[in-house]
C-alpha atoms as a PDB file:
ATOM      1  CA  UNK A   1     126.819   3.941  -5.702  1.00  0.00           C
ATOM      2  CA  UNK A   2     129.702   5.341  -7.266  1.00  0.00           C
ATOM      3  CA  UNK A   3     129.213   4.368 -10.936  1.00  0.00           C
ATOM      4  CA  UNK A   4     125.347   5.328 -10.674  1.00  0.00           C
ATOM      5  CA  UNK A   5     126.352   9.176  -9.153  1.00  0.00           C
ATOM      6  CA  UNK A   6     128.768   9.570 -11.786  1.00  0.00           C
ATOM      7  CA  UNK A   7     125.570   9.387 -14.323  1.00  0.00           C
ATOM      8  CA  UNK A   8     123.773  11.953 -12.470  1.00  0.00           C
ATOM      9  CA  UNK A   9     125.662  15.075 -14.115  1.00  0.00           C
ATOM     10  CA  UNK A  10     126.320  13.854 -17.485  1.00  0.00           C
ATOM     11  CA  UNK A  11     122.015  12.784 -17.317  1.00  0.00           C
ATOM     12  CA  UNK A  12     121.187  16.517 -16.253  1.00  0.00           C
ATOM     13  CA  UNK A  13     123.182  17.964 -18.950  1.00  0.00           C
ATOM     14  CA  UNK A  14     121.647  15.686 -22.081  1.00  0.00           C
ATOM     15  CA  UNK A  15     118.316  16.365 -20.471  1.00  0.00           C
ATOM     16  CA  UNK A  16     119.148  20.330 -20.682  1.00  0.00           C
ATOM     17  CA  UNK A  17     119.953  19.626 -24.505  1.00  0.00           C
ATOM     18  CA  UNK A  18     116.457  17.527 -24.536  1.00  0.00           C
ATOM     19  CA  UNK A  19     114.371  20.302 -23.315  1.00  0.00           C
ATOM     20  CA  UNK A  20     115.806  22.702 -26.179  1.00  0.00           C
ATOM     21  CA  UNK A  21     115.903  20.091 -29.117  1.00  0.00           C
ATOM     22  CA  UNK A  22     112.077  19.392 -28.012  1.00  0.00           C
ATOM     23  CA  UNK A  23     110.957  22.958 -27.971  1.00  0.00           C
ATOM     24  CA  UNK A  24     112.957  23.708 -31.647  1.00  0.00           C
ATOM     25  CA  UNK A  25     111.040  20.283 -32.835  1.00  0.00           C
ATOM     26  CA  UNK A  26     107.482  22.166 -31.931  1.00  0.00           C
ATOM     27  CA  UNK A  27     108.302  25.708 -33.511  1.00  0.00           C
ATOM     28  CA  UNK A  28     109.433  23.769 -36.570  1.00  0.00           C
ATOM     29  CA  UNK A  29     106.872  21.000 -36.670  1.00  0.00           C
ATOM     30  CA  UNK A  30     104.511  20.600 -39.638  1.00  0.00           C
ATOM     31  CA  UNK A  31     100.258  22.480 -39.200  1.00  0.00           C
ATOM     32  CA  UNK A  32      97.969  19.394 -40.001  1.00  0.00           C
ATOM     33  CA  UNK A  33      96.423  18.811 -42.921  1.00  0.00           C
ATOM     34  CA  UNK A  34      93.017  17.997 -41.180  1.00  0.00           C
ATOM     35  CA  UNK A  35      90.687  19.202 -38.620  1.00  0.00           C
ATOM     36  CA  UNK A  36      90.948  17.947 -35.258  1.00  0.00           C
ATOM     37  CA  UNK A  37      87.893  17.148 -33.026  1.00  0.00           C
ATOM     38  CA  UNK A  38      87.363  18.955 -29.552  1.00  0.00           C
ATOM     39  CA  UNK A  39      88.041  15.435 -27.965  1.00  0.00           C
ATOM     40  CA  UNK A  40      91.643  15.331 -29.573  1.00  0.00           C
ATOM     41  CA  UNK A  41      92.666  17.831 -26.849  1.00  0.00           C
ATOM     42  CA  UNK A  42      91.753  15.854 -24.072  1.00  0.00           C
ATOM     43  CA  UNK A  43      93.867  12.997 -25.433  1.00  0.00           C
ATOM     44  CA  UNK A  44      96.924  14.913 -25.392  1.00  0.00           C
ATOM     45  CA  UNK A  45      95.983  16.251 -21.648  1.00  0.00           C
ATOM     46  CA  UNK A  46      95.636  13.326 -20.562  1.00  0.00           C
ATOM     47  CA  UNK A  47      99.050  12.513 -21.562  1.00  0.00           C
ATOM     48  CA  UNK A  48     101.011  14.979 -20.087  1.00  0.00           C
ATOM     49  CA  UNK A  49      98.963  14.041 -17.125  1.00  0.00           C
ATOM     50  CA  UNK A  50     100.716  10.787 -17.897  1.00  0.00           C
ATOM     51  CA  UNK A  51     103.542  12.506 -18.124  1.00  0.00           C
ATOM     52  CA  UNK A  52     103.507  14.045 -14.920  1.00  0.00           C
ATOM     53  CA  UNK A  53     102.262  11.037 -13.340  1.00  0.00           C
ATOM     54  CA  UNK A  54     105.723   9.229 -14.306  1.00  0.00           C
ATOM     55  CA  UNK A  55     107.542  11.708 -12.938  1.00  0.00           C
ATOM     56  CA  UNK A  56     105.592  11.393  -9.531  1.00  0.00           C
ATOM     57  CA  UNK A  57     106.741   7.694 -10.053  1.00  0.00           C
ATOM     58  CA  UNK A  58     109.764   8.424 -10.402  1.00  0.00           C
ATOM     59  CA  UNK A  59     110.532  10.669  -7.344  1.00  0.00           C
ATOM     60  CA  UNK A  60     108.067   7.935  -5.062  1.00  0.00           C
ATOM     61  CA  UNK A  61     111.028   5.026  -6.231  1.00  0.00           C
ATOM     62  CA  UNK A  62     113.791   7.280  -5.725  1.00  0.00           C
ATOM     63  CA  UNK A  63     112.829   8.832  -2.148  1.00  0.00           C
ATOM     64  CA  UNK A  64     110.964   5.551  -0.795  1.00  0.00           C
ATOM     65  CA  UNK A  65     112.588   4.074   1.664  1.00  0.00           C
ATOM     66  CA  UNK A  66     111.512   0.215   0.619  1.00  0.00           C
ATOM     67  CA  UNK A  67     114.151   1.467  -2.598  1.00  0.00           C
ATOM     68  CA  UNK A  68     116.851   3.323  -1.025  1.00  0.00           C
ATOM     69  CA  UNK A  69     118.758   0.454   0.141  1.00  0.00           C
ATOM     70  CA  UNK A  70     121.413  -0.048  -2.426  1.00  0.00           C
ATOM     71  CA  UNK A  71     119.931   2.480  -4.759  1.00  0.00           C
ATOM     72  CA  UNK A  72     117.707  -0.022  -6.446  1.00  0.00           C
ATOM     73  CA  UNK A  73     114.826   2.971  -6.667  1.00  0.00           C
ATOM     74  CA  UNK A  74     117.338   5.326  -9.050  1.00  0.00           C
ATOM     75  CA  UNK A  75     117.824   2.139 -10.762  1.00  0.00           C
ATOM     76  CA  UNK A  76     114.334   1.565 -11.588  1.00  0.00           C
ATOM     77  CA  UNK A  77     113.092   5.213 -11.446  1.00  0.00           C
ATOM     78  CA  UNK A  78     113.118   5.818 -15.507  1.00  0.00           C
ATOM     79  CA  UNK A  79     111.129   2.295 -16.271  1.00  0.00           C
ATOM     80  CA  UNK A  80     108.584   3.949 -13.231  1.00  0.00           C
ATOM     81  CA  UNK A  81     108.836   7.242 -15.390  1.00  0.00           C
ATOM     82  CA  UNK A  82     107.476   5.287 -19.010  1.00  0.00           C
ATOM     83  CA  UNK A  83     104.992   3.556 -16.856  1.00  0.00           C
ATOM     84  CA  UNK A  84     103.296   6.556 -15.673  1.00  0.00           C
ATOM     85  CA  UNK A  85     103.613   8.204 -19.479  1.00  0.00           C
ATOM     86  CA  UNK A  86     101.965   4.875 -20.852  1.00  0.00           C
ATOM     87  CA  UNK A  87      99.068   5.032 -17.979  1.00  0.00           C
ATOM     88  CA  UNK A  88      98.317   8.688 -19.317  1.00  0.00           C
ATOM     89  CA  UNK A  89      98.109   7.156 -23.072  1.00  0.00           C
ATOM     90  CA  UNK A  90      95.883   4.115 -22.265  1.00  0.00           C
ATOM     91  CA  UNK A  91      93.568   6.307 -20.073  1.00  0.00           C
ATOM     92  CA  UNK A  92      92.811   9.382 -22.669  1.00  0.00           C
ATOM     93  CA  UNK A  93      92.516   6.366 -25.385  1.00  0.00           C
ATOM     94  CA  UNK A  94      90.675   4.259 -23.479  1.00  0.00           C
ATOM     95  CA  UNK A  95      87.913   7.259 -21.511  1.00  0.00           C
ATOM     96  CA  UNK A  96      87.577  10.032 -24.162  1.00  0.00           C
ATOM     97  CA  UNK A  97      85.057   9.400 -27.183  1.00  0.00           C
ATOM     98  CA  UNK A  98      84.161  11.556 -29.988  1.00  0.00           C
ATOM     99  CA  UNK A  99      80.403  12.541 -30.285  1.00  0.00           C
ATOM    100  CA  UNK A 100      78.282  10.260 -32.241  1.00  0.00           C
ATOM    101  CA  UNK A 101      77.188  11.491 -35.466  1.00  0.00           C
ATOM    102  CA  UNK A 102      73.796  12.658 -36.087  1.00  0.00           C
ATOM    103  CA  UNK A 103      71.718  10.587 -38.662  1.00  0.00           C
ATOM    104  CA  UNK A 104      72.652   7.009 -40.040  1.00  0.00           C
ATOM    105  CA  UNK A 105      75.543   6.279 -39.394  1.00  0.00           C
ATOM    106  CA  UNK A 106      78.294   3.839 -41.322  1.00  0.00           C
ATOM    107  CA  UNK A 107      81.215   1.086 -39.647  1.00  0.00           C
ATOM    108  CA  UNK A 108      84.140   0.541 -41.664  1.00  0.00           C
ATOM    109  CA  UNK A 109      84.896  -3.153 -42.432  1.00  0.00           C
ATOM    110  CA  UNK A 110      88.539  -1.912 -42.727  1.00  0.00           C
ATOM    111  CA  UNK A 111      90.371  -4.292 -40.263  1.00  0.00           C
ATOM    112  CA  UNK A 112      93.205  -2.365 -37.649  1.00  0.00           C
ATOM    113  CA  UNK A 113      96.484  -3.196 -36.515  1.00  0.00           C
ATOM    114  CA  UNK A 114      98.819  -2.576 -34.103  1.00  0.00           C
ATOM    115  CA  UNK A 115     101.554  -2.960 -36.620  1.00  0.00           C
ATOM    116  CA  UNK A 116      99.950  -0.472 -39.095  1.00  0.00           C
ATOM    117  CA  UNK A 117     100.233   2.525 -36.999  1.00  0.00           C
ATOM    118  CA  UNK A 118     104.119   1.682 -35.264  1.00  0.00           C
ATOM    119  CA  UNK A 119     106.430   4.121 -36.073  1.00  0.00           C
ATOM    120  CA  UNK A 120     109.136   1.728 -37.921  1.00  0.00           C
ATOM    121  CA  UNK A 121     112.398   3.467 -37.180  1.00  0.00           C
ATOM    122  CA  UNK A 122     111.762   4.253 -33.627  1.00  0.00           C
ATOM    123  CA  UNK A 123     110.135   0.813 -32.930  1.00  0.00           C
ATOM    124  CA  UNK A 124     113.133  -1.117 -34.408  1.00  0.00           C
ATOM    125  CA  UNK A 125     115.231   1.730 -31.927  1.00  0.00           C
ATOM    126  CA  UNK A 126     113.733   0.417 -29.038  1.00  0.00           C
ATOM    127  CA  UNK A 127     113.355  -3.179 -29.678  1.00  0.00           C
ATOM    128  CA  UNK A 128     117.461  -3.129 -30.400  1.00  0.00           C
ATOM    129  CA  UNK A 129     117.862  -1.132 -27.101  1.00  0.00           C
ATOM    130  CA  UNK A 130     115.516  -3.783 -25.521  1.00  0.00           C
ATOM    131  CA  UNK A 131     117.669  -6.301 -26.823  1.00  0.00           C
ATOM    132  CA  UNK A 132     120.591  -5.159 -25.474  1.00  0.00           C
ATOM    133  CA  UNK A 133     119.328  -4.396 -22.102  1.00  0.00           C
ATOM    134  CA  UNK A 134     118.192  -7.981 -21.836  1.00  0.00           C
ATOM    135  CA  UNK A 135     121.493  -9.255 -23.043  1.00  0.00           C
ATOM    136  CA  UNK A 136     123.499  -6.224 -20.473  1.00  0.00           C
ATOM    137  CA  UNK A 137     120.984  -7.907 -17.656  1.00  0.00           C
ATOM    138  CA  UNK A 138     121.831 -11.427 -18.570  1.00  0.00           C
ATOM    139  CA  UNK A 139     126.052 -10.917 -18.111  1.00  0.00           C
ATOM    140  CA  UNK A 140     125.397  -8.954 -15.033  1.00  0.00           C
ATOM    141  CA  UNK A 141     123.221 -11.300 -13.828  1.00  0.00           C
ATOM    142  CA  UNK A 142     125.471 -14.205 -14.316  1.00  0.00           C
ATOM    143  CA  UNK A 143     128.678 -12.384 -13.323  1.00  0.00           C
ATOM    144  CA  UNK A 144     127.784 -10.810  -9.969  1.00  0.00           C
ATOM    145  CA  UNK A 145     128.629 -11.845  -6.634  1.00  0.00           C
ATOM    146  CA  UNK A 146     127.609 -11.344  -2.916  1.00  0.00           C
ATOM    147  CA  UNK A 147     129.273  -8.151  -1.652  1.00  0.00           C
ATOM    148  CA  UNK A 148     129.175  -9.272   1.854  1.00  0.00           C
ATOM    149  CA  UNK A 149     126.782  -6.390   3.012  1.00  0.00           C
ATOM    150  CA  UNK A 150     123.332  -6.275   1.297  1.00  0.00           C
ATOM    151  CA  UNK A 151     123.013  -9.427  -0.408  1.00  0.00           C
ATOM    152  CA  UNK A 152     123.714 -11.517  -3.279  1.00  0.00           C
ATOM    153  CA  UNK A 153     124.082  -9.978  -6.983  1.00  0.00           C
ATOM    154  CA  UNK A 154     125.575  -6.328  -5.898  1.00  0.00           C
ATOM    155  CA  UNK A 155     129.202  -6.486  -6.559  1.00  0.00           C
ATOM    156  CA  UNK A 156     132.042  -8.067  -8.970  1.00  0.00           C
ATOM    157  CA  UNK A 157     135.074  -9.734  -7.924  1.00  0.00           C
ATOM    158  CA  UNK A 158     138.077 -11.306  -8.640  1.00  0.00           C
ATOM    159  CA  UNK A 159     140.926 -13.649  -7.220  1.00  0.00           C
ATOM    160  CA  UNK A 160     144.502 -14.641  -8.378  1.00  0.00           C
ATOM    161  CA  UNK A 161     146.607 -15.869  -6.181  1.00  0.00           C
ATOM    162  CA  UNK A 162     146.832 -13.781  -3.181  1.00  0.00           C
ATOM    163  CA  UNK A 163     145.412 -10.858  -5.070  1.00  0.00           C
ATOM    164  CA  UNK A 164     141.605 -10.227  -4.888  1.00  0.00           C
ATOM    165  CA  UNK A 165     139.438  -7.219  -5.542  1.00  0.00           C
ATOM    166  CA  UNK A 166     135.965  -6.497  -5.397  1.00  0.00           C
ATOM    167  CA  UNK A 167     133.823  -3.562  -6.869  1.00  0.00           C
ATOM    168  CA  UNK A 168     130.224  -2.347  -6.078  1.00  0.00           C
ATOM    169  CA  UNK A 169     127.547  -1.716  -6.850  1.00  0.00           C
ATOM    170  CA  UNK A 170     127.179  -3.782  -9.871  1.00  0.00           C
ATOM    171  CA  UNK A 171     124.361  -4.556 -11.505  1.00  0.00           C
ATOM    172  CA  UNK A 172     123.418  -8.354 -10.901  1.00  0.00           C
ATOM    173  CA  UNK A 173     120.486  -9.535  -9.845  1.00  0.00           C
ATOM    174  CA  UNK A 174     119.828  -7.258  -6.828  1.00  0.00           C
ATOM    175  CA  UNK A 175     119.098  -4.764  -9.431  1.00  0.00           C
ATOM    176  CA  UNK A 176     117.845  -6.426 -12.517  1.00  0.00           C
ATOM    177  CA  UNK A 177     115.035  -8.748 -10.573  1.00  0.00           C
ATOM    178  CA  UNK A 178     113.575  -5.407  -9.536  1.00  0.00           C
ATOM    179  CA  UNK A 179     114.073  -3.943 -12.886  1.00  0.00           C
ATOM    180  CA  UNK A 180     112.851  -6.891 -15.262  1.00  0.00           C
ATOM    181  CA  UNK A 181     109.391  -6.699 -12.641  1.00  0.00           C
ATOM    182  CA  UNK A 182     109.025  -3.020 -13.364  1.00  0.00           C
ATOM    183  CA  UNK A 183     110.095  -3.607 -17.492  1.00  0.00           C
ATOM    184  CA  UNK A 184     107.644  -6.425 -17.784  1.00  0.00           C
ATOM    185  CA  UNK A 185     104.489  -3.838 -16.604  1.00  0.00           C
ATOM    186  CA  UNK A 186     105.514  -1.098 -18.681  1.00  0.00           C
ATOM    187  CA  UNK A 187     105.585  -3.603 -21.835  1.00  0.00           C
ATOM    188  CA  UNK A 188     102.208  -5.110 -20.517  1.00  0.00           C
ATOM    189  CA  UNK A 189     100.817  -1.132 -19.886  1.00  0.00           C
ATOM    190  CA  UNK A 190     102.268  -0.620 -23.550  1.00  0.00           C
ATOM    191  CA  UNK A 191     100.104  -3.941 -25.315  1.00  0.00           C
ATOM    192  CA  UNK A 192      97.130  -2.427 -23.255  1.00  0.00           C
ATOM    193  CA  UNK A 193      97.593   0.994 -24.732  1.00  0.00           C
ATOM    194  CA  UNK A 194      98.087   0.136 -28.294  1.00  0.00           C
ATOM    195  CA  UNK A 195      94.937  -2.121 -28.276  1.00  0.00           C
ATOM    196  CA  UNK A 196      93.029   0.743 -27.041  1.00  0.00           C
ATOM    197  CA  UNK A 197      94.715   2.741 -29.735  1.00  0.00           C
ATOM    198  CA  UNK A 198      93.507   0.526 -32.483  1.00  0.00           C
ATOM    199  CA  UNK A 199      90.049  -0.314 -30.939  1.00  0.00           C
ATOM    200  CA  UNK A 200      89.280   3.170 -30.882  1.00  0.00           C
ATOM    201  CA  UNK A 201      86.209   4.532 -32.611  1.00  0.00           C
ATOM    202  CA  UNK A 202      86.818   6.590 -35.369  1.00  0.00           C
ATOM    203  CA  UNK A 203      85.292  10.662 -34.934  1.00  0.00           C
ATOM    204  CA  UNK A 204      88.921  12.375 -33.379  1.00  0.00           C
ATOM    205  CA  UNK A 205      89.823  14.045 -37.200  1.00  0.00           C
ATOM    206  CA  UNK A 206      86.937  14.500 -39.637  1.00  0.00           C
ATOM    207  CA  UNK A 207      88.522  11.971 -42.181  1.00  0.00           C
ATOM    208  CA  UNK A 208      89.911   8.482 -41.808  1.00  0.00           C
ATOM    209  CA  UNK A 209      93.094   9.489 -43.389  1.00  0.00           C
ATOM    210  CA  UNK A 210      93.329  12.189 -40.469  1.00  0.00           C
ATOM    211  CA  UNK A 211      92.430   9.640 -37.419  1.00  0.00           C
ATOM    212  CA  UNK A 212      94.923   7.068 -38.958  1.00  0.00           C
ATOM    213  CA  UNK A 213      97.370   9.719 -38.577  1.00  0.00           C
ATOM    214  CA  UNK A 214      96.336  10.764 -35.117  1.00  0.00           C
ATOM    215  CA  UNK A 215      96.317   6.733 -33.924  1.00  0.00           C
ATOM    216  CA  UNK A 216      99.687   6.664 -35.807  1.00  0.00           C
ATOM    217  CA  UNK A 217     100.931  10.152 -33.137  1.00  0.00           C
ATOM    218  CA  UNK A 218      99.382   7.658 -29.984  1.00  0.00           C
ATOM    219  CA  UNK A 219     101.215   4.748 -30.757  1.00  0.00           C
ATOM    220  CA  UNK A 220     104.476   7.136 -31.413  1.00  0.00           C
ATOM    221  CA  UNK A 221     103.845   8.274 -27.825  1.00  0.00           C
ATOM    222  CA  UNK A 222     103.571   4.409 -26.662  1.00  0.00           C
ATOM    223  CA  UNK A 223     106.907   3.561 -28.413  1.00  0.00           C
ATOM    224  CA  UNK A 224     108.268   6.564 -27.164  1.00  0.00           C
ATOM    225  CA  UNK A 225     107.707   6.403 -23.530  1.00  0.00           C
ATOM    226  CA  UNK A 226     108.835   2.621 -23.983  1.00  0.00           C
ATOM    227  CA  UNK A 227     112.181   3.675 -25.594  1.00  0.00           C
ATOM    228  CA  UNK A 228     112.664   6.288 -22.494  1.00  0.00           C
ATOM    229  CA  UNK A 229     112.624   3.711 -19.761  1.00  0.00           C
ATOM    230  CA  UNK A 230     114.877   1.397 -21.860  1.00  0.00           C
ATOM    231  CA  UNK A 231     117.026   3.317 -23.066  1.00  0.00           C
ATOM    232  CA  UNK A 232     117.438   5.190 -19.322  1.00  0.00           C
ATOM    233  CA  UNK A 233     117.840   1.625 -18.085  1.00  0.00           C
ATOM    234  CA  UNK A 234     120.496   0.495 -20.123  1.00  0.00           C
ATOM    235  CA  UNK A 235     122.715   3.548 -19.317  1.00  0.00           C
ATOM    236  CA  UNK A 236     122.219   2.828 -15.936  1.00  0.00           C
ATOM    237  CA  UNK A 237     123.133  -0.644 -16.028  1.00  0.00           C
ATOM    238  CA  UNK A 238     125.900  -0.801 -18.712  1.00  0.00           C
ATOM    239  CA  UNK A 239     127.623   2.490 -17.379  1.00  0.00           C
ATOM    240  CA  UNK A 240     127.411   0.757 -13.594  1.00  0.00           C
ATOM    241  CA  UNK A 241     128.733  -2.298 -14.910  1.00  0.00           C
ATOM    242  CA  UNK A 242     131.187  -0.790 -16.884  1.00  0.00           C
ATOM    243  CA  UNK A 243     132.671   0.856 -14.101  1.00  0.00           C
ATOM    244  CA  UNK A 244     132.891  -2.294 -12.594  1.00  0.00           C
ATOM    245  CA  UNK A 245     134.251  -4.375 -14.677  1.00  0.00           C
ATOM    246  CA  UNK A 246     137.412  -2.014 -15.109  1.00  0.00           C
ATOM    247  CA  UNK A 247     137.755  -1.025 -11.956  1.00  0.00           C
ATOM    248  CA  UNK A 248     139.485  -4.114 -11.218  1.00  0.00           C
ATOM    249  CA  UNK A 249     143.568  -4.903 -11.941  1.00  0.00           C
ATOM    250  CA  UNK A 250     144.692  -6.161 -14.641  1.00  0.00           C
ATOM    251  CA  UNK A 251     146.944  -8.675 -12.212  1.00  0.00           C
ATOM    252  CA  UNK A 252     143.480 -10.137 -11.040  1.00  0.00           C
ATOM    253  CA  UNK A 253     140.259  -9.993 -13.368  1.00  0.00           C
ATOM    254  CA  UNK A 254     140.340 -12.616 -16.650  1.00  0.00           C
ATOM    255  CA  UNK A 255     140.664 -11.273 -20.056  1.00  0.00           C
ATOM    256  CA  UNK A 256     137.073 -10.695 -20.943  1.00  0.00           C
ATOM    257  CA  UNK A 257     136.279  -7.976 -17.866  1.00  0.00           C
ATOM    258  CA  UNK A 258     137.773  -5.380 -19.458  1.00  0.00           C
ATOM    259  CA  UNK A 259     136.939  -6.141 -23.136  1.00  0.00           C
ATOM    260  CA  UNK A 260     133.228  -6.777 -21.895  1.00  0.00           C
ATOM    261  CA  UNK A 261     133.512  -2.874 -19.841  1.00  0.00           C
ATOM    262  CA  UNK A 262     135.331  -0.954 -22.688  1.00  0.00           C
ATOM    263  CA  UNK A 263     132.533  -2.710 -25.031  1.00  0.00           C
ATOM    264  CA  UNK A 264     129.814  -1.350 -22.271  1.00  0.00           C
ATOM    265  CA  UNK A 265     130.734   1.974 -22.447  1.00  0.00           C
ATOM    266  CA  UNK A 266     128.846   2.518 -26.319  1.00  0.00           C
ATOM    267  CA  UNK A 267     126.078   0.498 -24.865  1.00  0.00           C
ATOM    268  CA  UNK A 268     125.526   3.152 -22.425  1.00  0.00           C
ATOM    269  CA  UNK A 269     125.881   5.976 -24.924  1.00  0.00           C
ATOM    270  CA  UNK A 270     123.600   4.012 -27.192  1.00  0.00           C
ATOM    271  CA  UNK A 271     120.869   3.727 -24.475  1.00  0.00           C
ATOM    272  CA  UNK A 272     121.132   7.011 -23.617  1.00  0.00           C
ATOM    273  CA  UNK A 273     120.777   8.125 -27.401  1.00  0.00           C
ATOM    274  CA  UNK A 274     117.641   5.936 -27.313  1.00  0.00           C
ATOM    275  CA  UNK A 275     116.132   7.622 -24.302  1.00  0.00           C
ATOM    276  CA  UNK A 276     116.774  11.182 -25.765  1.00  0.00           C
ATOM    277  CA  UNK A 277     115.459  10.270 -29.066  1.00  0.00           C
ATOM    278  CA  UNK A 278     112.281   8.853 -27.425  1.00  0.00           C
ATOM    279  CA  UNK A 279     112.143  12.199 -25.115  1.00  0.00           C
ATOM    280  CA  UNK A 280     112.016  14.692 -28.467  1.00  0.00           C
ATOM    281  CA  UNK A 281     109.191  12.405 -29.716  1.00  0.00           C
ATOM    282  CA  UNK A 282     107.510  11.922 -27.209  1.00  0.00           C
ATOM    283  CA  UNK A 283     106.653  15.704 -27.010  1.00  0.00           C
ATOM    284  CA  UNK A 284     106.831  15.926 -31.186  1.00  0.00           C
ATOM    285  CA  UNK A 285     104.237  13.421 -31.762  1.00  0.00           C
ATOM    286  CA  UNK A 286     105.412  12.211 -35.280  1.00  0.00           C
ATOM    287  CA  UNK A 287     106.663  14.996 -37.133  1.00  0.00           C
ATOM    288  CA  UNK A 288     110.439  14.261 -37.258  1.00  0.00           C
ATOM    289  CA  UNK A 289     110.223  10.869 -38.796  1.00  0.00           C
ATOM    290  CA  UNK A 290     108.183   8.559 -41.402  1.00  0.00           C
ATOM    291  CA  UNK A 291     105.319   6.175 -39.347  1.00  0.00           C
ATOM    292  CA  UNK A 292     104.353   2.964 -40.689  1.00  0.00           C
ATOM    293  CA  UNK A 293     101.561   2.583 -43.731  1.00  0.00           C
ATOM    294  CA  UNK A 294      98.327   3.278 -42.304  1.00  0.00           C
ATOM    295  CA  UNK A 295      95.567   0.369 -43.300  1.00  0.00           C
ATOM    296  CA  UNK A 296      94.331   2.050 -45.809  1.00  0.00           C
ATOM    297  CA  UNK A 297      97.633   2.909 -47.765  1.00  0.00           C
ATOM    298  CA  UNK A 298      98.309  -0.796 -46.849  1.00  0.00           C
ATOM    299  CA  UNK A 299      95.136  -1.232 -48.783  1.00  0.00           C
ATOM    300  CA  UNK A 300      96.044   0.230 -51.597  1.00  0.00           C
ATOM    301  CA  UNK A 301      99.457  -0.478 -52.310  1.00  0.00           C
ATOM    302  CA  UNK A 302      97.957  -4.213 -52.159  1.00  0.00           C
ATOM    303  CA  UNK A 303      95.278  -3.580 -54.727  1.00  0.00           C
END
């Protein structure tokens, strides 16, 4: 557990700097140009519901005893964390409606994306930190060994001659099975959310330009709560393996164990830039950075 307590401090401290970068964000963000409906507000309840409901999560995997063995629940406690965040967007997207309008009313024949309303550089963020959790995963996974008390997949070793060493916890697969489970329903949660998003009825800002920008703030908050329990993740599992990797002599492991854990240290710092990027937006809606076209600028930088 040594690599994963080691985490713990540095973690408190960036989430400190988090909690003041957020609250400058909201004293300096942008008024909207548009008026919101009632409803709007029960959106963003219902995601710091969410919000609160990941934490819950979180704790539950952490204390639980079905986790504790090995520390597999602080392992998968931030992916727990954007679960419960992406429940919270899905359920005010999916329950609250604006009022119907009195009189005739009209239905666009405008078609909606996903893809119209992603935020492009915190989406391609994620999907790189993605990609280099499943890639971290994949050498763990491969490299790991039995450490002779809980199991397969918990340790790394190594044997020349009469000299071998062994280090634990590491990151193989009794930590990323559990981890890839709990990935693969937060990215299924996040497809369900950003349908909702773009099935939505229209009625949440009196003009369409307005309720493209307020889908454009709920699929931020998808992306974002994503990007927290990847980026979370891969600190967790590249500074674990990291510590690993060169905590074993130079006399004993091959050449690429410590290039591979000198080259996991940035991941780590990467992933945990991800994660506190996602944090600030996730509380910011999309203030701080440029969103992708909404269909109708699509629309008209087509005609």
């Amino acid at each position: 557990m040594s690599g994963i307590v080691l985490l713990v401090p540095a973690l408190m401290v960036v989430v400190l700097a988090l909690v003041v970068t957020a609250c400058v964000a909201l004293a300096v963000r942008p008024r909207d140009d548009f008026s919101i409906a009632r409803e709007w507000r029960w959106v963003r309840w219902s995601r710091l519901l969410g919000i609160a409901l990941g934490v819950l999560i979180a704790v539950l995997l952490v204390s639980h005893p079905s986790f504790a063995t090995g520390g597999i629940g602080t392992m998968i406690a931030p992916a727990g964390f954007g679960l419960g965040a992406l429940l919270g967007v899905a359920a005010g997207e999916t329950i609250v409606r604006a009022p119907r309008p009195v009189g005739p009313r009209t239905a666009s024949l405008q078609r909606r994306s996903a893809a119209a309303y992603l935020p492009r550089p915190t989406s391609y963020a994620v999907a790189t930190g993605l990609a280099l959790l499943v890639a971290t995963l994949v050498l763990t996974t491969l490299t790991a060994q039995s450490d002779g008390y809980l199991g397969d997949g918990r340790a790394i070793g190594c044997q020349a001659g009469n000299i071998a060493q062994s280090h634990s916890p590491y990151p193989g697969s009794f930590y990323a099975v559990p981890l890839a489970i709990v990935l693969g329903v937060v990215l299924a949660t996040a497809a369900v959310a950003a349908v909702s998003v773009v099935r939505r009825p229209r009625g949440l800002a009196t003009t369409d330009a307005g309720d493209d920008q307020l889908r454009t703030r709920s699929m931020t908050v998808i992306v974002a709560a994503v990007g927290i329990a990847v980026g979370t993740s891969l600190t967790g599992i590249a500074g674990t393996a990291a510590a690993g990797l060169l905590s074993l002599g130079a006399g004993c492991a091959p050449a690429w164990m410590p290039v591979a854990g000198w080259l996991l240290i940035p991941t780590a710092i990467i992933g945990l830039g991800l994660a506190a990027w996602c944090l600030v937006r996730l509380f910011v809606d999309d203030s701080l950075t440029s969103a992708g076209a909404t269909p109708a600028q699509a629309t008209a930088e087509h005609a």
